[in-house]
Protein backbone atom coordinates (compact mmCIF):
# COMPACT_ATOMS: atom_id res chain seq x y z
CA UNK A 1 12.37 14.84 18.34
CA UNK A 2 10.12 11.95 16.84
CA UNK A 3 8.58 12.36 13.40
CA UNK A 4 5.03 13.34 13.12
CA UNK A 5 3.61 9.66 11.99
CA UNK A 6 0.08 10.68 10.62
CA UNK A 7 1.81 13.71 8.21
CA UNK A 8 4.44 11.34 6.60
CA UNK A 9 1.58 8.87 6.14
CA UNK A 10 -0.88 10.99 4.61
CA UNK A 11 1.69 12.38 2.35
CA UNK A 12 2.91 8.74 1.00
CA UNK A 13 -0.95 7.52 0.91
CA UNK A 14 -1.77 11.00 -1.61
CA UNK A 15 1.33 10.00 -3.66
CA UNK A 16 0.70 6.23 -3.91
CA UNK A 17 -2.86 7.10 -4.85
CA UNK A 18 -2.02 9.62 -7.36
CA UNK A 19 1.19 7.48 -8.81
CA UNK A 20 -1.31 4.07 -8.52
CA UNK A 21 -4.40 6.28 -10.17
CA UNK A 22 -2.06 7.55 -13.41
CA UNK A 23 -0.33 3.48 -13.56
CA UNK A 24 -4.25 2.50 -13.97
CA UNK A 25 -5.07 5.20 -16.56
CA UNK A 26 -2.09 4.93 -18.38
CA UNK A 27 -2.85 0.72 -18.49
CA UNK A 28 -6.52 1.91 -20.04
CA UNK A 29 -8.68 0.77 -16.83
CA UNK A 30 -11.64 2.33 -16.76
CA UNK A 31 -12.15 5.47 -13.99
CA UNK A 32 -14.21 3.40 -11.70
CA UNK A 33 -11.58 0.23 -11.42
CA UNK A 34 -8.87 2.92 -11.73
CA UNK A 35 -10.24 4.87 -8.72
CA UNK A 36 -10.97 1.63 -6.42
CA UNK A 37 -7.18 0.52 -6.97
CA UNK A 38 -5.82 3.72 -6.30
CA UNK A 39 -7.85 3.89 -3.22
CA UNK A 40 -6.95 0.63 -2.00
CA UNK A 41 -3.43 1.02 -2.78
CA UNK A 42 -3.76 4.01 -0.73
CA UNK A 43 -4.74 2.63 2.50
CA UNK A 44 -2.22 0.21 2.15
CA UNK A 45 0.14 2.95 1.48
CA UNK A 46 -1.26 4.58 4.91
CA UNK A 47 -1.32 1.43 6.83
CA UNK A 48 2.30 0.62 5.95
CA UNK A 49 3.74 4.31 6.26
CA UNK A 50 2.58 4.55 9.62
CA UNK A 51 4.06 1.52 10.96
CA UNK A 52 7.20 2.18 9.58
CA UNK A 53 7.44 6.13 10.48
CA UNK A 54 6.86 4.22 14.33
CA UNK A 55 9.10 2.01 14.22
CA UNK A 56 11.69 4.55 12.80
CA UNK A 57 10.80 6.56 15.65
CA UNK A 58 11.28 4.01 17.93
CA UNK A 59 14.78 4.34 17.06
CA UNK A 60 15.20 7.36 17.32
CA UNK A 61 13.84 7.34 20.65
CA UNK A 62 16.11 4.13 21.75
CA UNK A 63 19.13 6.20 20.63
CA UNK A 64 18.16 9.31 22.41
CA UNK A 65 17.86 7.41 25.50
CA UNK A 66 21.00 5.60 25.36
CA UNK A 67 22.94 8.86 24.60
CA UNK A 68 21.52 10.86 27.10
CA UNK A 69 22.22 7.41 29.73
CA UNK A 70 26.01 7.46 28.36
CA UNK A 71 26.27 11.34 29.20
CA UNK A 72 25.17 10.70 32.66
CA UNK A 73 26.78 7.74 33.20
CA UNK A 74 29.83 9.59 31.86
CA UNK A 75 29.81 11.95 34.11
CA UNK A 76 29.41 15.04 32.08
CA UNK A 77 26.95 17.41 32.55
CA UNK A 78 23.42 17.59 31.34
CA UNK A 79 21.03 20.24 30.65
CA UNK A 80 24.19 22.91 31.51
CA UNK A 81 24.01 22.10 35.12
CA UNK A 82 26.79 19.90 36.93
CA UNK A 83 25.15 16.80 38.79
C-alpha cells in the first residue's frame, strides 16, 4: 500500500517550521524575520517531502509489481485461486 504523500509532507513542513522558528529565536532574530524563515523553510520542507514520499512510493510500487509478476510467472497461485 503506498504512503499517503500530502500527510508525511505536512507533518515534516510543521516540524521544519517549528524546529527552523525556535533555531531563529534562539539566534535572537526578530519575530517577523524569524517567522518569514520558518515559513520559507517550510515550503521547502513541503516541496521536498513530497517528492521524496513519491519517489519512495514509486518503489514500493515497482517492487509490488515485480513480486506479484514472479508469483505468476512462478506458477503459484494468486489471490487463493489456482490459474
Amino acid at each position: 500500500m503506498p504512503l499517503h504523500v500530502r500527510s508525511i509532507a505536512v507533518s515534516i513542513s510543521v516540524l521544519s517550521f517549528f524546529g527552523l522558528s525556535l533555531i531563529g529565536w534562539l539566534s535572537g532574530l526578530s519575530p517577523y524575520v524569524c517567522c518569514k524563515r520558518a515559513i520559507a523553510g517550510a515550503l521547502i520542507a513541503y516541496v521536498a517531502g513530497s517528492f521524496a514520499v513519491k519517489a519512495v512510493n514509486a518503489v514500493l510500487i515497482d517492487a509490488m509489481i515485480e513480486s506479484r509478476h514472479e508469483k505468476i510467472s512462478s506458477g503459484d497461485s494468486v489471490g487463493g485461486r489456482n490459474n
